[in-house]
C-alpha atoms as a PDB file:
ATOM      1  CA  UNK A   1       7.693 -79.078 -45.856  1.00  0.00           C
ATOM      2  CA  UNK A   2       9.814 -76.193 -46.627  1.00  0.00           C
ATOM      3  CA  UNK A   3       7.699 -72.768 -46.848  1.00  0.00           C
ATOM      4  CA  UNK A   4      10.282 -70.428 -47.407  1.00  0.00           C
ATOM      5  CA  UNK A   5       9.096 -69.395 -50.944  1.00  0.00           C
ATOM      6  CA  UNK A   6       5.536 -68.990 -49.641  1.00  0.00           C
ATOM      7  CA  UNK A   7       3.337 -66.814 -48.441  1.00  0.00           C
ATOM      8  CA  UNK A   8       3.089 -66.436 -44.177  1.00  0.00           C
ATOM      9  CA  UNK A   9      -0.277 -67.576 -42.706  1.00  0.00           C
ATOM     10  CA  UNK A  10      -2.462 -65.101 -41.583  1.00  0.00           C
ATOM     11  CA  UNK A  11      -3.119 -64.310 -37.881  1.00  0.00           C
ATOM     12  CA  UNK A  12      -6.348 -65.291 -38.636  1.00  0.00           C
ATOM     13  CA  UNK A  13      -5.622 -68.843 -39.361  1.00  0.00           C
ATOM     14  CA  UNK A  14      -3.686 -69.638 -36.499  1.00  0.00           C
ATOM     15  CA  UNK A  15      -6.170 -68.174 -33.834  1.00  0.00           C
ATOM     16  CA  UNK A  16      -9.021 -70.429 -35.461  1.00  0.00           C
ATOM     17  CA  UNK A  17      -6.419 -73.358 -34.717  1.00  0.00           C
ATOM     18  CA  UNK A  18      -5.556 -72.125 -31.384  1.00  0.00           C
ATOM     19  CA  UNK A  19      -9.036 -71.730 -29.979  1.00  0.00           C
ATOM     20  CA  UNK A  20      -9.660 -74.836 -31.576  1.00  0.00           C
ATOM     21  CA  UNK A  21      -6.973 -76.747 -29.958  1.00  0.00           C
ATOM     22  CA  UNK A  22      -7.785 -75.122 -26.377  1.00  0.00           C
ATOM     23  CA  UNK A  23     -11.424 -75.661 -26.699  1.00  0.00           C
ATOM     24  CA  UNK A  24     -11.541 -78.823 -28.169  1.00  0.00           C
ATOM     25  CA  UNK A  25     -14.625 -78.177 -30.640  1.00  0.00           C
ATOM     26  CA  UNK A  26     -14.498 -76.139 -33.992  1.00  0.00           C
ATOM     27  CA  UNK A  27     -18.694 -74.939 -32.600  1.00  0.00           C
ATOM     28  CA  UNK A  28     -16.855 -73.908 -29.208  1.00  0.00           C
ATOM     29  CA  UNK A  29     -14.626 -71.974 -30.832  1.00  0.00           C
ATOM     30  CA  UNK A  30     -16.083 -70.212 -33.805  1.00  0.00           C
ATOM     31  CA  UNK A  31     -18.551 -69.037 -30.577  1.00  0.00           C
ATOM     32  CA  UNK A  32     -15.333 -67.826 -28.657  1.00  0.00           C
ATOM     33  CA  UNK A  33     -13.976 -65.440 -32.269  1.00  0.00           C
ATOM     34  CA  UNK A  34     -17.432 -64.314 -33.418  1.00  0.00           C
ATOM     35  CA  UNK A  35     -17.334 -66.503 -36.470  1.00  0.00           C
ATOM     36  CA  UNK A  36     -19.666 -69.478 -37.873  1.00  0.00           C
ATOM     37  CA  UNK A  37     -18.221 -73.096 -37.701  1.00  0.00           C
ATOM     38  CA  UNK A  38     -17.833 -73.080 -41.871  1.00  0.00           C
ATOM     39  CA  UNK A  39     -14.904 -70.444 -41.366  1.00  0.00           C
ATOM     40  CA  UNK A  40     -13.703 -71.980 -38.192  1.00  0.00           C
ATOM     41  CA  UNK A  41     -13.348 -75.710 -40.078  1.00  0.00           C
ATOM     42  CA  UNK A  42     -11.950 -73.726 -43.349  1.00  0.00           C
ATOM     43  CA  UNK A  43      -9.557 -71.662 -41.490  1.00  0.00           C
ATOM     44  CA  UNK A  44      -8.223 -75.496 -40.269  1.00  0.00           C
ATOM     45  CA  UNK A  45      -8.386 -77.052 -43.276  1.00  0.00           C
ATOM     46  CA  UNK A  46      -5.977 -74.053 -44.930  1.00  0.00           C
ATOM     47  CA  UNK A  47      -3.799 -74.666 -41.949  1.00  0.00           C
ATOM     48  CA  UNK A  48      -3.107 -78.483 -42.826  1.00  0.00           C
ATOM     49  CA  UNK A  49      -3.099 -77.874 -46.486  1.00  0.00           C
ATOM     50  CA  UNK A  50      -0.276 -75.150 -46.275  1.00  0.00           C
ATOM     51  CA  UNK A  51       1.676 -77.452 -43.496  1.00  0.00           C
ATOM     52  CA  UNK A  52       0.506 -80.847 -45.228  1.00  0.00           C
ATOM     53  CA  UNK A  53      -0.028 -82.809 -42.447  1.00  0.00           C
ATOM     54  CA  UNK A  54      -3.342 -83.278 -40.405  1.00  0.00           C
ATOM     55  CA  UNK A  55      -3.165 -81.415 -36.534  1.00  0.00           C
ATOM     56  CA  UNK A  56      -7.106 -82.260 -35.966  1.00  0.00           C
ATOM     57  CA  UNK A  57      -8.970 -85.893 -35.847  1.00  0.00           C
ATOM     58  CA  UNK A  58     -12.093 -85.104 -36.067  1.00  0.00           C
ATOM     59  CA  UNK A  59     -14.571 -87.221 -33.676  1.00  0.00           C
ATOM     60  CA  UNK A  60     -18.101 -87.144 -33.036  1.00  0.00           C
ATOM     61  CA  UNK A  61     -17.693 -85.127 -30.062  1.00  0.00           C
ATOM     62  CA  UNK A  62     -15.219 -82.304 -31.497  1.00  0.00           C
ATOM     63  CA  UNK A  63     -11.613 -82.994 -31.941  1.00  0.00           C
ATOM     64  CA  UNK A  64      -8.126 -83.721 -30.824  1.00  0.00           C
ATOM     65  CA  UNK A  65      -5.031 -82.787 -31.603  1.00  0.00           C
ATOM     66  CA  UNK A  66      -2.600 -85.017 -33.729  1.00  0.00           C
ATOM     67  CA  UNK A  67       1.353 -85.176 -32.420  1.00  0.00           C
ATOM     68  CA  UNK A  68       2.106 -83.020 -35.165  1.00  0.00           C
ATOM     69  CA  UNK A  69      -1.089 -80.674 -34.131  1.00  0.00           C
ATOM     70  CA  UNK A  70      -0.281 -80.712 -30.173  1.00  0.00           C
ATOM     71  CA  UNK A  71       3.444 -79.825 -31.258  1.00  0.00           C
ATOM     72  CA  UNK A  72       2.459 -76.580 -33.135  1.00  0.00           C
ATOM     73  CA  UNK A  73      -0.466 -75.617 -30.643  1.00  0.00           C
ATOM     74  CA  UNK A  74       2.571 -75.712 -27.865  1.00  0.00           C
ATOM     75  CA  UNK A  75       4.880 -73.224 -30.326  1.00  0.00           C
ATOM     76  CA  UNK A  76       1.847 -71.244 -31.346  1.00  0.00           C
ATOM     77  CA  UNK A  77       0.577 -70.912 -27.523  1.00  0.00           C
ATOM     78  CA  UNK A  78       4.161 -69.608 -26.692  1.00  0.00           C
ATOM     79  CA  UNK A  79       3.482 -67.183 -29.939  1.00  0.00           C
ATOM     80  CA  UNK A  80       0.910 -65.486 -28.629  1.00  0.00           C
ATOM     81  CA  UNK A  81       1.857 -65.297 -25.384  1.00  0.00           C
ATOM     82  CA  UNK A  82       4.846 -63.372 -26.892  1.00  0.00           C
ATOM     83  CA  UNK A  83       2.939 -61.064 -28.663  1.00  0.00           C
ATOM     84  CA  UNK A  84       0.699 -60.138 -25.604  1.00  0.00           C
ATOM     85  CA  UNK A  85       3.477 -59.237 -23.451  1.00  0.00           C
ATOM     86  CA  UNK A  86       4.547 -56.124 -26.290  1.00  0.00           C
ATOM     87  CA  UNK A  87       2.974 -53.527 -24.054  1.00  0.00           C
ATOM     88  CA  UNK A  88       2.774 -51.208 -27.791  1.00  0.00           C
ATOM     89  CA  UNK A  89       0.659 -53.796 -29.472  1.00  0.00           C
ATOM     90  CA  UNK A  90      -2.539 -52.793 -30.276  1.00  0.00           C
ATOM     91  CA  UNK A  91      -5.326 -55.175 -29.386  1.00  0.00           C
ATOM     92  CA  UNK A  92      -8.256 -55.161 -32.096  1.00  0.00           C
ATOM     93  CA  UNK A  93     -11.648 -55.863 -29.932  1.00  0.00           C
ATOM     94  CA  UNK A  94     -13.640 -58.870 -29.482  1.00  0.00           C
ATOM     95  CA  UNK A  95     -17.018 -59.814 -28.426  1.00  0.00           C
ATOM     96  CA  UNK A  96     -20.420 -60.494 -28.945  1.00  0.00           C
ATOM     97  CA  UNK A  97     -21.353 -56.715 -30.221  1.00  0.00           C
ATOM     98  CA  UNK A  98     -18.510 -56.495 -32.020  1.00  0.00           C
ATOM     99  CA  UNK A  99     -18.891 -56.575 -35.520  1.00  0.00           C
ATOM    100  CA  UNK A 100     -16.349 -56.280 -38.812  1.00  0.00           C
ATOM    101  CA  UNK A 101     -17.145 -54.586 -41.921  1.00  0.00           C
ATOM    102  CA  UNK A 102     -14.736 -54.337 -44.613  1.00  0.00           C
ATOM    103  CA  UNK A 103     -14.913 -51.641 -47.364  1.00  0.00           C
ATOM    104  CA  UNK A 104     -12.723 -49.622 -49.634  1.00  0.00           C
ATOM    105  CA  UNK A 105     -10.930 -46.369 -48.715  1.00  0.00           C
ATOM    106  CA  UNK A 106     -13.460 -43.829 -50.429  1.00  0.00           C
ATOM    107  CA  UNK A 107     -17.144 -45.610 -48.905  1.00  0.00           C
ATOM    108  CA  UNK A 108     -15.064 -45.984 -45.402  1.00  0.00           C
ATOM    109  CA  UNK A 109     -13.724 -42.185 -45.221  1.00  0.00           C
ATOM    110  CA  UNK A 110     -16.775 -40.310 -47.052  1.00  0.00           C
ATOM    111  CA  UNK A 111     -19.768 -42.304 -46.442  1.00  0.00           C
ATOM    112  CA  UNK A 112     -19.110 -44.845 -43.428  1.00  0.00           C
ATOM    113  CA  UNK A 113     -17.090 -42.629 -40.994  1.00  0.00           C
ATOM    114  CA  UNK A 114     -19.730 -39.556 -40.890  1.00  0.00           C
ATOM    115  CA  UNK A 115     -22.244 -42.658 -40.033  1.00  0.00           C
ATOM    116  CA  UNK A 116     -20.504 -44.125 -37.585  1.00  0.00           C
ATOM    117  CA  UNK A 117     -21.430 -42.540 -34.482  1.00  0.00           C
ATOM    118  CA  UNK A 118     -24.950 -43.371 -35.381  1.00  0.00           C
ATOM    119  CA  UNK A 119     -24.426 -46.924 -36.594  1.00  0.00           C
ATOM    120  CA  UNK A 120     -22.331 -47.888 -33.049  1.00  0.00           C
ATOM    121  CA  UNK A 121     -25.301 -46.227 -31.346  1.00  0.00           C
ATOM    122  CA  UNK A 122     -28.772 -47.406 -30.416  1.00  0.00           C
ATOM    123  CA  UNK A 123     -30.564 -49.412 -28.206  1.00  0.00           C
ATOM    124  CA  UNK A 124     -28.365 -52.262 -28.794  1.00  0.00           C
ATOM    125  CA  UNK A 125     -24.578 -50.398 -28.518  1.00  0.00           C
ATOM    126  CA  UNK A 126     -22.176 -52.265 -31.523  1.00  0.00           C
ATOM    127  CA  UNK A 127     -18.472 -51.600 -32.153  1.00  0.00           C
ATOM    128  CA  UNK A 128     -17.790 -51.526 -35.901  1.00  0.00           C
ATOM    129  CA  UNK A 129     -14.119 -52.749 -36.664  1.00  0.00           C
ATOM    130  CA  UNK A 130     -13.203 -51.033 -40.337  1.00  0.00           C
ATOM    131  CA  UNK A 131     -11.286 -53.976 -42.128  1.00  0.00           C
ATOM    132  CA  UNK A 132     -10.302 -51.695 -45.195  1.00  0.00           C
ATOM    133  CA  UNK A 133      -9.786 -53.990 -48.289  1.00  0.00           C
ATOM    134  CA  UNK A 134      -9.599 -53.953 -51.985  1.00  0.00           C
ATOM    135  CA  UNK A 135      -9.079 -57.665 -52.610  1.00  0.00           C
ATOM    136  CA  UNK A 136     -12.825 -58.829 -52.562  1.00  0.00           C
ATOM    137  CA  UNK A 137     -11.622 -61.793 -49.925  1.00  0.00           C
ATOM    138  CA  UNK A 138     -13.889 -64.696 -48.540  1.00  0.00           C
ATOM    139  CA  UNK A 139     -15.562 -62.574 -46.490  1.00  0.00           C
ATOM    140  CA  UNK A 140     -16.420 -66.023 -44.516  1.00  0.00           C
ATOM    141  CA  UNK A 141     -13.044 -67.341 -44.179  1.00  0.00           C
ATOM    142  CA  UNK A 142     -11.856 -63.664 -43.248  1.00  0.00           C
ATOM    143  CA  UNK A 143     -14.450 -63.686 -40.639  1.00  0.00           C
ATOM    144  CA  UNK A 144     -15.741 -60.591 -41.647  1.00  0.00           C
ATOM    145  CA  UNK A 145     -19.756 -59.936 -41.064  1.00  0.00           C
ATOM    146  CA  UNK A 146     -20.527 -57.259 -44.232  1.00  0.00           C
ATOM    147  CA  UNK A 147     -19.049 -55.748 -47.008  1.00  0.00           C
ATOM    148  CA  UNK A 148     -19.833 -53.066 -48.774  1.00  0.00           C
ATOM    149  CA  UNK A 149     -18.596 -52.084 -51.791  1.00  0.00           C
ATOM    150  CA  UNK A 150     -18.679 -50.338 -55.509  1.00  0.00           C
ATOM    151  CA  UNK A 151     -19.852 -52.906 -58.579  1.00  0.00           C
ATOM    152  CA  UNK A 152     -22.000 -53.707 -61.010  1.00  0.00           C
ATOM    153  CA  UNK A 153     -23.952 -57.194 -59.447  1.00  0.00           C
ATOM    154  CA  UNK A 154     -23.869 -59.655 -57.412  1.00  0.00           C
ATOM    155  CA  UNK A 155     -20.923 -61.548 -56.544  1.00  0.00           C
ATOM    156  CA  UNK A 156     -20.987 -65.417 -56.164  1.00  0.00           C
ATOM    157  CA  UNK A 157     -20.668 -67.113 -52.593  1.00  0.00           C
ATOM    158  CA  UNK A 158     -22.157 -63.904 -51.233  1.00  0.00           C
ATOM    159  CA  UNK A 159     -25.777 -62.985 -50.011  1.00  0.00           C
ATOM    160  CA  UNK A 160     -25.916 -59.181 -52.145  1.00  0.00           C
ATOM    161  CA  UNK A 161     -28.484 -56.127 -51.810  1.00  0.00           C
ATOM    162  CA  UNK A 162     -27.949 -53.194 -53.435  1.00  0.00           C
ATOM    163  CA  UNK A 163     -27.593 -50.581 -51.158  1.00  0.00           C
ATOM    164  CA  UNK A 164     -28.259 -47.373 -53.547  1.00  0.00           C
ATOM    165  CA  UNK A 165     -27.052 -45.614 -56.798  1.00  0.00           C
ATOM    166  CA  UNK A 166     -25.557 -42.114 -57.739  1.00  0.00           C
ATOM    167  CA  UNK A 167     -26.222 -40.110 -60.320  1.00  0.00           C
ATOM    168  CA  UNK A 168     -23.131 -37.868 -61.362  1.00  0.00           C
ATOM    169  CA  UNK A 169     -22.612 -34.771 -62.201  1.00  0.00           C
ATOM    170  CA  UNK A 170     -19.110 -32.458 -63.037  1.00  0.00           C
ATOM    171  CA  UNK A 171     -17.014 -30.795 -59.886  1.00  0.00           C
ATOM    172  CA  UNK A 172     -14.185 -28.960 -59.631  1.00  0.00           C
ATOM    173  CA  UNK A 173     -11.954 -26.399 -57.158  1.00  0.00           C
ATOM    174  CA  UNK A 174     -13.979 -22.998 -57.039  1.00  0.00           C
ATOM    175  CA  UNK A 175     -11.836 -21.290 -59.121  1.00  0.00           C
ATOM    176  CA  UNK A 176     -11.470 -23.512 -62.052  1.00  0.00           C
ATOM    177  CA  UNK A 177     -15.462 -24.052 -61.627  1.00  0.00           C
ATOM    178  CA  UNK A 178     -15.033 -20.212 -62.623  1.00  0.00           C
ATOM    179  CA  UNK A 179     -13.277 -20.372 -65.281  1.00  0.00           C
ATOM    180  CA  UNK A 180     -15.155 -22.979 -67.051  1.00  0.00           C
ATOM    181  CA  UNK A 181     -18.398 -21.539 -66.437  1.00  0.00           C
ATOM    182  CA  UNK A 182     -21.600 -22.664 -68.114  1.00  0.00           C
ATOM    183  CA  UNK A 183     -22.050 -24.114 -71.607  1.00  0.00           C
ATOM    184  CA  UNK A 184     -22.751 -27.307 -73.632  1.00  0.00           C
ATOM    185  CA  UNK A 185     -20.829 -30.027 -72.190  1.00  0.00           C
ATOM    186  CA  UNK A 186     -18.134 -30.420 -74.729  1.00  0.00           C
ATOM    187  CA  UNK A 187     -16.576 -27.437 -73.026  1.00  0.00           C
ATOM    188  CA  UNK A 188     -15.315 -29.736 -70.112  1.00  0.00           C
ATOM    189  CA  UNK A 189     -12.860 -31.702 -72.998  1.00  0.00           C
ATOM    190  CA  UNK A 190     -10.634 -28.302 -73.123  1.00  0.00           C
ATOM    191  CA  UNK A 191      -9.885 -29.082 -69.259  1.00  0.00           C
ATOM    192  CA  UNK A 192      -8.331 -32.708 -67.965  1.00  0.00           C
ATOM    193  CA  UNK A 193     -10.886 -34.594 -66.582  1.00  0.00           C
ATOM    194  CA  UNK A 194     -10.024 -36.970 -63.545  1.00  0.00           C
ATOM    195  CA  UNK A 195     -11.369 -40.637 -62.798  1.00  0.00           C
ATOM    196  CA  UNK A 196     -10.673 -43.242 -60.659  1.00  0.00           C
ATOM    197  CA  UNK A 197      -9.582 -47.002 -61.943  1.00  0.00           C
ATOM    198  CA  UNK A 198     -12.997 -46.887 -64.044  1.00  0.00           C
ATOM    199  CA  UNK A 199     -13.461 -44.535 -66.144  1.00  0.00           C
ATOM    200  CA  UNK A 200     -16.946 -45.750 -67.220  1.00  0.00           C
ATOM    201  CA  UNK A 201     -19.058 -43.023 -65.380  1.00  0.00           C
ATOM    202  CA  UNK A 202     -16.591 -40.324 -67.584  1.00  0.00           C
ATOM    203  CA  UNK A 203     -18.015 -42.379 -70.568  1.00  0.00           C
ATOM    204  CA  UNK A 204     -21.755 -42.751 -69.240  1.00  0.00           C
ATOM    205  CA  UNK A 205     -21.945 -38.883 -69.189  1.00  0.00           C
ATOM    206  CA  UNK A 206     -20.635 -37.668 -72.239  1.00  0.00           C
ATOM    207  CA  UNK A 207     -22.004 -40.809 -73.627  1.00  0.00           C
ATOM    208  CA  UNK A 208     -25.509 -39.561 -72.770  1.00  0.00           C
ATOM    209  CA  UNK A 209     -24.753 -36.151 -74.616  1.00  0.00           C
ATOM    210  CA  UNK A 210     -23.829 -37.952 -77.970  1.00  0.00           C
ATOM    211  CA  UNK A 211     -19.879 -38.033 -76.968  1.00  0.00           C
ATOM    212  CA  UNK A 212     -17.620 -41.229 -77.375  1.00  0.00           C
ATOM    213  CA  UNK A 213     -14.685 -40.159 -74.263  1.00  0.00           C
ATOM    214  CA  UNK A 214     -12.056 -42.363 -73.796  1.00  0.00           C
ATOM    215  CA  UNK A 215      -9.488 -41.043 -71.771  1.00  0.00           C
ATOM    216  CA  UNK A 216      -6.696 -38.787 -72.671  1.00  0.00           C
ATOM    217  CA  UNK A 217      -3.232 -37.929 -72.098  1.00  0.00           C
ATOM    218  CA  UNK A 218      -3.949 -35.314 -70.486  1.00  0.00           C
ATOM    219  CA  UNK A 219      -6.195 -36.613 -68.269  1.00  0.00           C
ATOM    220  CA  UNK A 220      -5.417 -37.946 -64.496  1.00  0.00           C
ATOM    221  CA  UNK A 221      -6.277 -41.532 -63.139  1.00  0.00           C
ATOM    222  CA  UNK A 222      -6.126 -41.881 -59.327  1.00  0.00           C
ATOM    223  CA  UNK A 223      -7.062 -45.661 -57.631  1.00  0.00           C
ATOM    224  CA  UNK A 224      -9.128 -43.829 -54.842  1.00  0.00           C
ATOM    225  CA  UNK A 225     -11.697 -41.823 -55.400  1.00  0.00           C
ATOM    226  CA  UNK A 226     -10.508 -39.542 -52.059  1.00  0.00           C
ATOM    227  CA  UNK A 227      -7.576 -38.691 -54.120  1.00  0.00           C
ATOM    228  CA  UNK A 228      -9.945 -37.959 -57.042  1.00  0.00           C
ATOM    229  CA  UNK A 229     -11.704 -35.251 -55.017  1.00  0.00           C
ATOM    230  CA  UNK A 230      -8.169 -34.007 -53.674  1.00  0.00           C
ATOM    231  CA  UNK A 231      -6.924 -33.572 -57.031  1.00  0.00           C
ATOM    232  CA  UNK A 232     -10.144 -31.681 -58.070  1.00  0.00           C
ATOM    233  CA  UNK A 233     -10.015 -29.221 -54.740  1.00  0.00           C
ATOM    234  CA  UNK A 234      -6.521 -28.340 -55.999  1.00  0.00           C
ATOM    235  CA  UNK A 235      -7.442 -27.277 -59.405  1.00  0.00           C
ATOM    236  CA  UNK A 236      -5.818 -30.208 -61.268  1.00  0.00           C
ATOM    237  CA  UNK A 237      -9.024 -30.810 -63.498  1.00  0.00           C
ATOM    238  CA  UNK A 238     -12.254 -31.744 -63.312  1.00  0.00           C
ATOM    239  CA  UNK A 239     -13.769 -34.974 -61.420  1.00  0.00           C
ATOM    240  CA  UNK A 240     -17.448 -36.050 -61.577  1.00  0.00           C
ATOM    241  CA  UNK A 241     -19.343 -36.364 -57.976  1.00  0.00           C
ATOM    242  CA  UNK A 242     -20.494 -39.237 -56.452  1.00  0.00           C
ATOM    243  CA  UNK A 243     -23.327 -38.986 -54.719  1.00  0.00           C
ATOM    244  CA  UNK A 244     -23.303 -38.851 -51.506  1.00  0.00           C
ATOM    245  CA  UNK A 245     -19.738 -39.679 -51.338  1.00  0.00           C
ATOM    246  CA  UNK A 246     -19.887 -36.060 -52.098  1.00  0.00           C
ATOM    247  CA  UNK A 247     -21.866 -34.444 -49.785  1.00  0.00           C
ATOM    248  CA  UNK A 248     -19.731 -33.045 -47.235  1.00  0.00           C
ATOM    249  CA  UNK A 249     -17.353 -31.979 -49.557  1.00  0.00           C
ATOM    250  CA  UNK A 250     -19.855 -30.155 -51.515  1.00  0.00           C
ATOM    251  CA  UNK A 251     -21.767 -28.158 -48.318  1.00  0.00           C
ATOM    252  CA  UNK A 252     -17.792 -26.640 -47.123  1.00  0.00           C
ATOM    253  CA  UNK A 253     -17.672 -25.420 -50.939  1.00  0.00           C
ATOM    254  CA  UNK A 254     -14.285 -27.080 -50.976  1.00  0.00           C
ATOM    255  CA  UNK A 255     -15.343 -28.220 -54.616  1.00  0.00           C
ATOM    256  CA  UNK A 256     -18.712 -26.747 -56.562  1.00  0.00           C
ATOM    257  CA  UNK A 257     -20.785 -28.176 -59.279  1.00  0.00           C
ATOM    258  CA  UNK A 258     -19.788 -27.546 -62.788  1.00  0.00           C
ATOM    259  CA  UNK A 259     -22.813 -28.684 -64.511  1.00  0.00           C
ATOM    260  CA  UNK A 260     -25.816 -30.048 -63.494  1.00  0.00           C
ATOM    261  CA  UNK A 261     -26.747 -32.451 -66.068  1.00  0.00           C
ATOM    262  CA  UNK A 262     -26.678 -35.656 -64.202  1.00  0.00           C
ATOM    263  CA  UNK A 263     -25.857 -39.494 -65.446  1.00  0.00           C
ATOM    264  CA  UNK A 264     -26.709 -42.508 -63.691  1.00  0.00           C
ATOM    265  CA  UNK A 265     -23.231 -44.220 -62.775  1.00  0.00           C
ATOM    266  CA  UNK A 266     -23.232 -47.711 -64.691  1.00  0.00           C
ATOM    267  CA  UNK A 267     -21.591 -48.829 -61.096  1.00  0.00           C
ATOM    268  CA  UNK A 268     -23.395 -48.952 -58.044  1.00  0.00           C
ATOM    269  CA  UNK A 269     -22.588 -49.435 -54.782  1.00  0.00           C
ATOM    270  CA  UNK A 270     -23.816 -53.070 -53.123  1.00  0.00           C
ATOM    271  CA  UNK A 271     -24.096 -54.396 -49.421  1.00  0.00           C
ATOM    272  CA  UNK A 272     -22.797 -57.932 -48.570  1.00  0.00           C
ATOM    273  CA  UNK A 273     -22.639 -60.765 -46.357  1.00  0.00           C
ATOM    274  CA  UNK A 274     -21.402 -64.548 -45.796  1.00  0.00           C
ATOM    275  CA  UNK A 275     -23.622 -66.793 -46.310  1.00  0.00           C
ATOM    276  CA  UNK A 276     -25.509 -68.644 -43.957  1.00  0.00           C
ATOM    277  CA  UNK A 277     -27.373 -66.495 -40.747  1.00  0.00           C
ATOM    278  CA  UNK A 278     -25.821 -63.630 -39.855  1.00  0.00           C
ATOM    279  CA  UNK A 279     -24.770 -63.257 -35.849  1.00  0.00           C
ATOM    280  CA  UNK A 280     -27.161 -61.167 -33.999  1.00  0.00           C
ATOM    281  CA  UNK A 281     -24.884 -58.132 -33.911  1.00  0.00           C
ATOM    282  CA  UNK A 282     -23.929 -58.289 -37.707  1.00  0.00           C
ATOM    283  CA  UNK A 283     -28.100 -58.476 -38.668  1.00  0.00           C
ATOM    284  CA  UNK A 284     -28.560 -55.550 -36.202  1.00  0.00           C
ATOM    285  CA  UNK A 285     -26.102 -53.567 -38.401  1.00  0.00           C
ATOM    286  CA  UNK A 286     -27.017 -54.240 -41.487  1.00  0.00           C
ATOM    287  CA  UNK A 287     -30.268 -53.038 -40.260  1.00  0.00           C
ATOM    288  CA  UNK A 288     -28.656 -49.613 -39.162  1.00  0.00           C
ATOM    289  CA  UNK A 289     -26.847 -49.297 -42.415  1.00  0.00           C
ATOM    290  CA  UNK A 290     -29.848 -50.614 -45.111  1.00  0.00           C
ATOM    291  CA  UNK A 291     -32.369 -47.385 -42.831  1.00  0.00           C
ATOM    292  CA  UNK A 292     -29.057 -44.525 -43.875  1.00  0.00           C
ATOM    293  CA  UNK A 293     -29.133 -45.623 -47.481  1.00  0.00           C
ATOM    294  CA  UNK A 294     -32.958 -45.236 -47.423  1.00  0.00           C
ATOM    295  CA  UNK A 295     -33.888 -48.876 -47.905  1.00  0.00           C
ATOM    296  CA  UNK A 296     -36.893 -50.818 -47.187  1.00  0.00           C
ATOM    297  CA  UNK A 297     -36.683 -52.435 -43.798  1.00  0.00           C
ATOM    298  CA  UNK A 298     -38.715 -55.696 -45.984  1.00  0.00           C
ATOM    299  CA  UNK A 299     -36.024 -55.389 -48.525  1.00  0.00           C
ATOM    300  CA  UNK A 300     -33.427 -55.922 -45.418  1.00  0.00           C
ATOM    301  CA  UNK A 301     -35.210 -58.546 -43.953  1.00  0.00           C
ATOM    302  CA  UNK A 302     -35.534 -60.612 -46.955  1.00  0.00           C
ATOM    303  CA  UNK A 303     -31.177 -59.977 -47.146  1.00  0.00           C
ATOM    304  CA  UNK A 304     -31.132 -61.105 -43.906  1.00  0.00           C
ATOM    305  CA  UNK A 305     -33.281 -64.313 -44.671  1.00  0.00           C
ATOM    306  CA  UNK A 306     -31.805 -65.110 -47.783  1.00  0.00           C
ATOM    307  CA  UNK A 307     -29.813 -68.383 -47.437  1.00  0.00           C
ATOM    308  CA  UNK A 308     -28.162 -68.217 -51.580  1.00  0.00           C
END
């Protein structure tokens, strides 16, 4: 088939296949990568979809590889091969503590990497790889362990908790914070206000002090909320904080509270993982991360349980 006009297969993909191939079983090797057997056998069956032909028969005791499957297991052996002999490649760890958590920018730089330290460390030592992603991917066929991310539910084909909510109040760069000084809250329309891609919590606010806000020309829309903060540090309007996406930023005074009067963000921020049981290492994580946003260890153990 010709696959010019479509998209490459990820890396992902073709080391489910190679293990596969080398170990003979789909059990053998989802144990080798860290991942269940469901994400091994999907990983496969996206393989022979995109290539439409079959490289696996499948047999009681594992498999074996078709001509067309031993063919591409001899190209993609040489493949890797390649790629382990560039001395500047970097080589993303693997192993049983290993564990991979994918997030957005803003939870991974303000609220996962100040945790980290603490999260890798305990009596059972874990290495966290950061899989930064906006796309809300099969977290199964991705082979990542837990997610965490900003929404408003549950998502389906995932096993959800929600980790905590924020309240938010205005912020902005010291000086402006000066110039604004106190007052009733319509005083923060003479100044841009700045939001992220959702601009609900702006709405939730005012909303809450008898204003209708939609947003303005005047007003500035960044994707990330760490560009949201950077724009309100350097005095280019006023941003609402996110608790406790906020908190460092707030003790080094780098941006100060306008006003206090505090609204409940209609989006909250939500833990999840694959479903089916999570790998030793991923449950001992979520553990870790479900005690620093103050959660019930029951409420974690029933997440961990959950099979739906």
């Amino acid at each position: 088939m010709d696959h010019s006009s479509e998209p490459i297969l990820p890396l992902e993909t073709l080391r489910a296949f190679e293990a596969s191939a080398r170990l003979g079983s789909f059990s053998s090797a989802a144990e080798k990568l860290n991942l269940t057997h469901g994400a091994i056998s999907r990983q496969v069956a996206k393989l022979e979809a995109w290539l439409g032909l079959k490289v696996f028969d499948r047999g009681a005791r594992g498999v074996s590889l078709t001509l067309e499957g031993q063919r591409l297991f001899l190209r993609t052996t040489e493949a890797f091969a390649l790629i382990a002999n560039t001395t500047e490649r970097w080589s993303e760890p693997r192993g049983t503590a290993v564990v991979r958590l994918t997030s957005i920018p803003s939870i991974c730089g303000l609220w996962l990497m100040p945790r980290l330290s603490a999260l890798e460390n305990g009596p059972t030592k874990l290495r966290i790889v950061l899989d930064i992603d906006i796309r809300q991917a099969d977290l199964d066929d991705e082979g990542i362990d837990v997610s965490i991310r900003c929404g408003r539910g549950r998502i389906p084909g995932r096993i959800s908790v929600q980790l905590f909510e924020e309240r938010c109040f205005p912020i902005a760069s010291p000086a402006l914070a000066e110039e604004i000084g106190a007052g009733a809250p319509e005083r923060l329309l003479r100044y841009p206000l700045i939001h992220d891609s959702d601009a609900s919590a702006w709405r939730a606010w005012f909303g809450e002090h008898g204003m209708d806000y939609r947003p303005r020309p005047q007003d500035r829309r960044f994707e990330d909320y760490n560009l949201v903060l950077d724009a309100a540090a350097h005095n280019l309007g006023i941003a609402l904080a996110r608790p406790p996406l906020t908190q460092d930023q707030l003790q080094s005074g780098r941006i100060v509270a306008v006003d206090k009067r505090r609204v409940l963000n209609p989006v909250s921020y939500w833990m999840d993982r694959p479903m089916g049981r999570p790998r030793p290492a991923a449950a001992e994580l979520i553990r870790r991360i479900g005690a620093k946003a103050g959660l019930d260890a029951k409420v974690i153990e029933n997440f961990l349980a959950a099979d739906h």
